[in-house]
C-alpha atoms as a PDB file:
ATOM      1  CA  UNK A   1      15.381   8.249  -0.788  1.00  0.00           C
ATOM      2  CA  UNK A   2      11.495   9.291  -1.961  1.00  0.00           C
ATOM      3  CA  UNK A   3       8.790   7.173  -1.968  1.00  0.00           C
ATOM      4  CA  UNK A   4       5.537   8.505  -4.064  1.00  0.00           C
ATOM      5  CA  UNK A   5       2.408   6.974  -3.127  1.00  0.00           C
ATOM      6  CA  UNK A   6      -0.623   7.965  -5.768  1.00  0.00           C
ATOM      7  CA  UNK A   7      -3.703   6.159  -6.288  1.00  0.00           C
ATOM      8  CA  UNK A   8      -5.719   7.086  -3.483  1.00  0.00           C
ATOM      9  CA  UNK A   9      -9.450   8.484  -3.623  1.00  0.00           C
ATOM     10  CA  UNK A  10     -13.106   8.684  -3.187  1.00  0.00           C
ATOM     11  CA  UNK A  11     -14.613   5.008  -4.223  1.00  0.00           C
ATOM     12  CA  UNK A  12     -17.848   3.489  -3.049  1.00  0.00           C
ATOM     13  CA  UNK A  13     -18.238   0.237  -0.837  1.00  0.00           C
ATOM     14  CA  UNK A  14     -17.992  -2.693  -2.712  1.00  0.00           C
ATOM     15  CA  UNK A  15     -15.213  -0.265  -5.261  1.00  0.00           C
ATOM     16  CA  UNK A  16     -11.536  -0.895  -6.478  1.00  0.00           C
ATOM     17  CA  UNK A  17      -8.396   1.058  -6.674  1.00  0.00           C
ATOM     18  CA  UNK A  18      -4.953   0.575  -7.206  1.00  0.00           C
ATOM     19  CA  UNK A  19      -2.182   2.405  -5.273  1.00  0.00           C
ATOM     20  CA  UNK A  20       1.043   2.719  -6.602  1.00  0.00           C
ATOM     21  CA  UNK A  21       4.444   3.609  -4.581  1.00  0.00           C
ATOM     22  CA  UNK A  22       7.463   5.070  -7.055  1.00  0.00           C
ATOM     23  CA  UNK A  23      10.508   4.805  -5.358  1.00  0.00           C
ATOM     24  CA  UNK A  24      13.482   6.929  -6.246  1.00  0.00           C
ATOM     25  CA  UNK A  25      17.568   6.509  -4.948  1.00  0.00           C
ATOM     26  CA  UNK A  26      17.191   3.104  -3.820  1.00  0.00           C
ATOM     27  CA  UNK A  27      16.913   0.351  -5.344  1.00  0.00           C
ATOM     28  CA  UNK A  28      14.862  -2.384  -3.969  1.00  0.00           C
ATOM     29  CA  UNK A  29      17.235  -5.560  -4.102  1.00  0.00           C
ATOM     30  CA  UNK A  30      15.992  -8.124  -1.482  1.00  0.00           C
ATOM     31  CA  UNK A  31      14.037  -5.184   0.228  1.00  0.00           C
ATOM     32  CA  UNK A  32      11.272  -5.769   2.006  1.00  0.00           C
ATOM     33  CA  UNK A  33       8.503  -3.546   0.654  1.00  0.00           C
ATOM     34  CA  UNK A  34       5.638  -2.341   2.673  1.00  0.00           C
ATOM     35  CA  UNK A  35       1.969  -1.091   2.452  1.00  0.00           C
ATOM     36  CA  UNK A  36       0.534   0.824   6.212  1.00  0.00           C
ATOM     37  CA  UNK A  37      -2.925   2.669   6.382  1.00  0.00           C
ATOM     38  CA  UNK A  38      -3.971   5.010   8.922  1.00  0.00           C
ATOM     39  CA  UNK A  39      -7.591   5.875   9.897  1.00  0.00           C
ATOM     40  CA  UNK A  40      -8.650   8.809  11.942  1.00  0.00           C
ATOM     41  CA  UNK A  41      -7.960   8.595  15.526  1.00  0.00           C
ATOM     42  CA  UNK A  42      -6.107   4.893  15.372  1.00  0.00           C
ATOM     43  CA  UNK A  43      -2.923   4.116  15.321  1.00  0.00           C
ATOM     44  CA  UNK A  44      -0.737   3.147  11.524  1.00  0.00           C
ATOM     45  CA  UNK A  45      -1.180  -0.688  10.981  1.00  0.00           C
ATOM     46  CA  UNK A  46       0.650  -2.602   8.584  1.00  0.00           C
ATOM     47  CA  UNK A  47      -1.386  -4.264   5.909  1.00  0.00           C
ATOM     48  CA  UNK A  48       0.828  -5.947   3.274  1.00  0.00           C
ATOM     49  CA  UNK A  49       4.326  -6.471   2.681  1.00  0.00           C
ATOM     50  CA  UNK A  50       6.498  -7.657  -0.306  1.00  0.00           C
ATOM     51  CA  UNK A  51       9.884  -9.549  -0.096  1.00  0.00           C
ATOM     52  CA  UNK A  52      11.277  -7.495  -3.897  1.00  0.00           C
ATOM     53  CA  UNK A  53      13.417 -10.765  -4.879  1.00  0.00           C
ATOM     54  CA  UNK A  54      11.407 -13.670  -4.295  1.00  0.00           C
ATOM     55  CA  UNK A  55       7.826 -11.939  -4.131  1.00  0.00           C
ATOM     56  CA  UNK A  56       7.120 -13.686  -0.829  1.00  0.00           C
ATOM     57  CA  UNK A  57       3.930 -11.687   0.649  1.00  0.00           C
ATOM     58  CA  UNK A  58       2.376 -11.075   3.791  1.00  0.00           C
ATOM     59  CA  UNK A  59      -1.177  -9.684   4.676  1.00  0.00           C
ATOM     60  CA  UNK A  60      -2.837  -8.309   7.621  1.00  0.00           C
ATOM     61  CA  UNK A  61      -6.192 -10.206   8.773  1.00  0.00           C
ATOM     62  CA  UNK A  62      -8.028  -7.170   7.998  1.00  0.00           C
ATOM     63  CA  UNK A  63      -7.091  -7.197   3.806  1.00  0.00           C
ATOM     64  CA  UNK A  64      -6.420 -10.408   2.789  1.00  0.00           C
ATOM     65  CA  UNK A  65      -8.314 -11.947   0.342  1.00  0.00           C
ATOM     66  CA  UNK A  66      -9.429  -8.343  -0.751  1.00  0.00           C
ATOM     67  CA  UNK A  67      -6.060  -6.645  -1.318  1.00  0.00           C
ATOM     68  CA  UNK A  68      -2.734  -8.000  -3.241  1.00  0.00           C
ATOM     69  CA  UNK A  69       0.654  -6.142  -3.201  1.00  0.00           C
ATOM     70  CA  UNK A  70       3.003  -6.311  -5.923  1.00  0.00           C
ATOM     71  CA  UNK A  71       6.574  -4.700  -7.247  1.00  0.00           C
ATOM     72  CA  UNK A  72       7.998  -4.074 -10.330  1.00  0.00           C
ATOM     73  CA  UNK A  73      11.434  -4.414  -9.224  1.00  0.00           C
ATOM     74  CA  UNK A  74      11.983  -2.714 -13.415  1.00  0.00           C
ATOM     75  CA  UNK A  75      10.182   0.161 -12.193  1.00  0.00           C
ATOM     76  CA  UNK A  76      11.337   0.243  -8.534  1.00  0.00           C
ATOM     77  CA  UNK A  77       7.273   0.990  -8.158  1.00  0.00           C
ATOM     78  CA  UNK A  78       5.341  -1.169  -5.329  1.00  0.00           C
ATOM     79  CA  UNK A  79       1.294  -1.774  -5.939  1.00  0.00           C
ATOM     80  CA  UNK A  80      -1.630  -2.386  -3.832  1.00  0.00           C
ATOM     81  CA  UNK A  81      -4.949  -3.657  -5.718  1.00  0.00           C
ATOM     82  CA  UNK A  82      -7.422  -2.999  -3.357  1.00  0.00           C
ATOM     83  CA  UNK A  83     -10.984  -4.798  -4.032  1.00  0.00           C
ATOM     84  CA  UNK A  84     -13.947  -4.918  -2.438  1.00  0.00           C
ATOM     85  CA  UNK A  85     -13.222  -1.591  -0.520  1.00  0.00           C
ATOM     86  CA  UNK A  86     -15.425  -0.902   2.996  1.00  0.00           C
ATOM     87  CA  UNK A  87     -15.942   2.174   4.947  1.00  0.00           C
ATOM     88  CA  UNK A  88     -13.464   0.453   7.155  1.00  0.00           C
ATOM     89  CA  UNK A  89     -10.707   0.638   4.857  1.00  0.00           C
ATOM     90  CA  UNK A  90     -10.723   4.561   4.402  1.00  0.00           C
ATOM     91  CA  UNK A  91      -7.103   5.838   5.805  1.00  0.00           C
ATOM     92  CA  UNK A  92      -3.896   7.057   4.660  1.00  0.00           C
ATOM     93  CA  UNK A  93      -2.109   4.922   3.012  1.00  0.00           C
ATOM     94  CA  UNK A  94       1.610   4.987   3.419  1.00  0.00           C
ATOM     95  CA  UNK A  95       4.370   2.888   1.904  1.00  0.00           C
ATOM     96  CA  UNK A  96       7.725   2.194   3.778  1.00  0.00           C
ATOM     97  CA  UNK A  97      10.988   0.832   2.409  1.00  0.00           C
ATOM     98  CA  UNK A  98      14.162   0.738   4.614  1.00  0.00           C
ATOM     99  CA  UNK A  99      12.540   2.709   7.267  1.00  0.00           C
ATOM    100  CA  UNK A 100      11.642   5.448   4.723  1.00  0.00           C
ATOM    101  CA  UNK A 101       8.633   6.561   4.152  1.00  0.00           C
ATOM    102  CA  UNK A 102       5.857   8.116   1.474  1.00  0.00           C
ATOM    103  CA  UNK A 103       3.811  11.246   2.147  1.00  0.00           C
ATOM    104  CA  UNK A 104       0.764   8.725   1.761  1.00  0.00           C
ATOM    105  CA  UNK A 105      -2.287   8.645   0.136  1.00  0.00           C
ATOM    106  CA  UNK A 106      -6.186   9.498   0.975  1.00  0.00           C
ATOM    107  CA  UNK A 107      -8.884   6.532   0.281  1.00  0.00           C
ATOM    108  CA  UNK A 108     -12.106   7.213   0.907  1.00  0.00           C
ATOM    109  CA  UNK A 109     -14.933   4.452   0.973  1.00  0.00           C
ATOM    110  CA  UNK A 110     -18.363   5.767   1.026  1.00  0.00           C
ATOM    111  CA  UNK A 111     -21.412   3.838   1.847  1.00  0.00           C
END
């Protein structure tokens, strides 16, 4: 199983970006999909998780509102739309699927 998470980058506060996870020799089924960050010196947090068959979603107090998670079970690719980015939200971004995870992605919010 590989999970490819792209999408990350430099943005300025206020910014958008869209982070994509491409999963390869799974499929997703009723798989819960799911979207962690990790900022320097704190520990990962999960932000957002998808249910693949019914689209049922879950958010962390810290991104809802801001951020939506999506899958395109055609694809077997998971999304995060990210709006109104702060210097809070620059991390790693990781997605996890199973237990398995993505090398993770760099967003950087500047001020």
């Amino acid at each position: 199983v590989q999970l490819q998470a792209s999408g990350g980058g430099l943005v300025q506060a206020g910014g958008s970006l869209r982070l994509s996870c491409a999963v390869s020799g799974l499929t997703f089924g009723n798989s819960a999909i799911a979207w962690f960050r990790q900022a320097p010196g704190k520990e990962r947090e999960g932000i957002a998780c998808i249910v693949s068959d019914n689209d049922d979603t879950v958010y962390s107090d810290s991104v809802k509102g801001r951020f939506t998670i999506a899958s395109d079970n055609a694809k077997n690719t998971v999304y995060l739309q990210m709006n109104s980015l702060n210097t809070e939200d620059t991390a790693v971004y990781y997605c996890n699927i199973g237990g398995h995870w993505g090398q993770g992605t760099q967003v950087t919010v500047s001020s």
